[in-house]
Protein backbone atom coordinates (compact mmCIF):
# COMPACT_ATOMS: atom_id res chain seq x y z
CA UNK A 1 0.00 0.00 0.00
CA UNK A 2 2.66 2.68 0.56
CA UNK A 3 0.10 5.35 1.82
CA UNK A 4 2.98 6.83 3.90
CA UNK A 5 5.94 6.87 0.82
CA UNK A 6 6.58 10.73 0.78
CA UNK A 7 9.33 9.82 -1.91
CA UNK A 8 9.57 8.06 -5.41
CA UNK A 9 12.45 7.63 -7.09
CA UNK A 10 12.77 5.38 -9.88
CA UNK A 11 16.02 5.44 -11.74
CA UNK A 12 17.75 3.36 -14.48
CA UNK A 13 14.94 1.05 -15.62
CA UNK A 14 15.34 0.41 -19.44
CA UNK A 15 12.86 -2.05 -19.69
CA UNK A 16 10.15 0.03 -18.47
CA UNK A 17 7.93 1.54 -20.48
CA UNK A 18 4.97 3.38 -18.82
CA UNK A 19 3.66 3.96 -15.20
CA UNK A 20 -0.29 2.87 -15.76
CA UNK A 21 -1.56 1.72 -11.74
CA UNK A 22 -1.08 2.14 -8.51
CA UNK A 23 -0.54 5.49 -7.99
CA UNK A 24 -3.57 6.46 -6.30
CA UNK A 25 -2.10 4.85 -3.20
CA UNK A 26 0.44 6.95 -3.04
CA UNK A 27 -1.64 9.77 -1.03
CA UNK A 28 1.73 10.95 1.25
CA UNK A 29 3.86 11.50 -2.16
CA UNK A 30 5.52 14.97 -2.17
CA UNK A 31 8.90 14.06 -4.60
CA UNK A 32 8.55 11.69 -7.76
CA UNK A 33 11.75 11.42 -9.62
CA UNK A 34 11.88 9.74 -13.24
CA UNK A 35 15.19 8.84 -14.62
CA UNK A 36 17.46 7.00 -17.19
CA UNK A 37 14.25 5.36 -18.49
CA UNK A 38 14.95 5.24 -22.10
CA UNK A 39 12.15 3.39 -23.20
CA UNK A 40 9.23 5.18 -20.77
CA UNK A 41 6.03 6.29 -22.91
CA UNK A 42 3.34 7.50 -21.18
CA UNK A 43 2.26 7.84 -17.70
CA UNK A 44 -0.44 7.42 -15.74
CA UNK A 45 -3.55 9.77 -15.58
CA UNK A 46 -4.01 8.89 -11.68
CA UNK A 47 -0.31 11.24 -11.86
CA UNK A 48 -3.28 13.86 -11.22
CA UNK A 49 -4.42 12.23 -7.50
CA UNK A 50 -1.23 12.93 -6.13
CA UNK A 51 -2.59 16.21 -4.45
CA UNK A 52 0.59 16.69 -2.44
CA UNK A 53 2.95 16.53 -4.78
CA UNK A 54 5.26 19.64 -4.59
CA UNK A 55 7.86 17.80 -6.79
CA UNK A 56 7.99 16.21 -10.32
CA UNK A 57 11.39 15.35 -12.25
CA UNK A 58 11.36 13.28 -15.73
CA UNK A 59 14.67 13.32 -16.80
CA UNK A 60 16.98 11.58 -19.26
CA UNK A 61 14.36 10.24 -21.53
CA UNK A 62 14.11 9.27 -25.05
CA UNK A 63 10.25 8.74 -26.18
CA UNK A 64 7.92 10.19 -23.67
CA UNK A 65 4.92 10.76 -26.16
CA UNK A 66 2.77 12.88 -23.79
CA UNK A 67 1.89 13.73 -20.22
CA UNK A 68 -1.48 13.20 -18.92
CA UNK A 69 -4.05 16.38 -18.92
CA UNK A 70 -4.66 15.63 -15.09
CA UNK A 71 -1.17 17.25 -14.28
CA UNK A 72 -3.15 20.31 -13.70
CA UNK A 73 -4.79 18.98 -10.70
CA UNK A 74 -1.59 19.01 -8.88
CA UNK A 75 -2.33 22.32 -7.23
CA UNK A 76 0.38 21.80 -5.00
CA UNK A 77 3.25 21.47 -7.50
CA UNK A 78 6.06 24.31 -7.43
CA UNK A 79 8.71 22.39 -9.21
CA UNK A 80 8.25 20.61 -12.85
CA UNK A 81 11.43 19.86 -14.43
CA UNK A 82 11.00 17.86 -17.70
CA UNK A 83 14.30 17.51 -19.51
């Protein structure tokens, strides 16, 4: 369940391609960092439940296609660094 995970760092994973389920649970999240995953695609529209997130890093990607509309319901957010 993870309902008290504040942090989310997932680094270096070249097999995987998008992040679909499970985030809902993650209610405590404040910091997700994304990196090194070369063949990541998409990610999930429940991205948009995490209400305290105050941090989102994608980095060193090569074929995100899109991010998910509900990133605007993450009224807490002050840092989005996409690179």
């Amino acid at each position: 369940n993870f309902i008290s995970l504040t942090t989310l760092d997932i680094r270096w994973c070249s097999s995987l391609t998008s992040l679909l389920y499970g985030l809902n649970n993650l209610t405590s999240l404040t910091t997700m960092e994304i990196r090194w995953c070369l063949s990541l695609t998409s990610l999930s529209n429940e991205l948009g439940n995490l209400t305290f997130l105050t941090t989102l890093d994608i980095a060193r990607y090569l074929i995100l296609i899109s991010l998910p509309n509900e990133l605007d319901n993450l009224t807490s957010l002050t840092t989005l660094d996409i690179r």
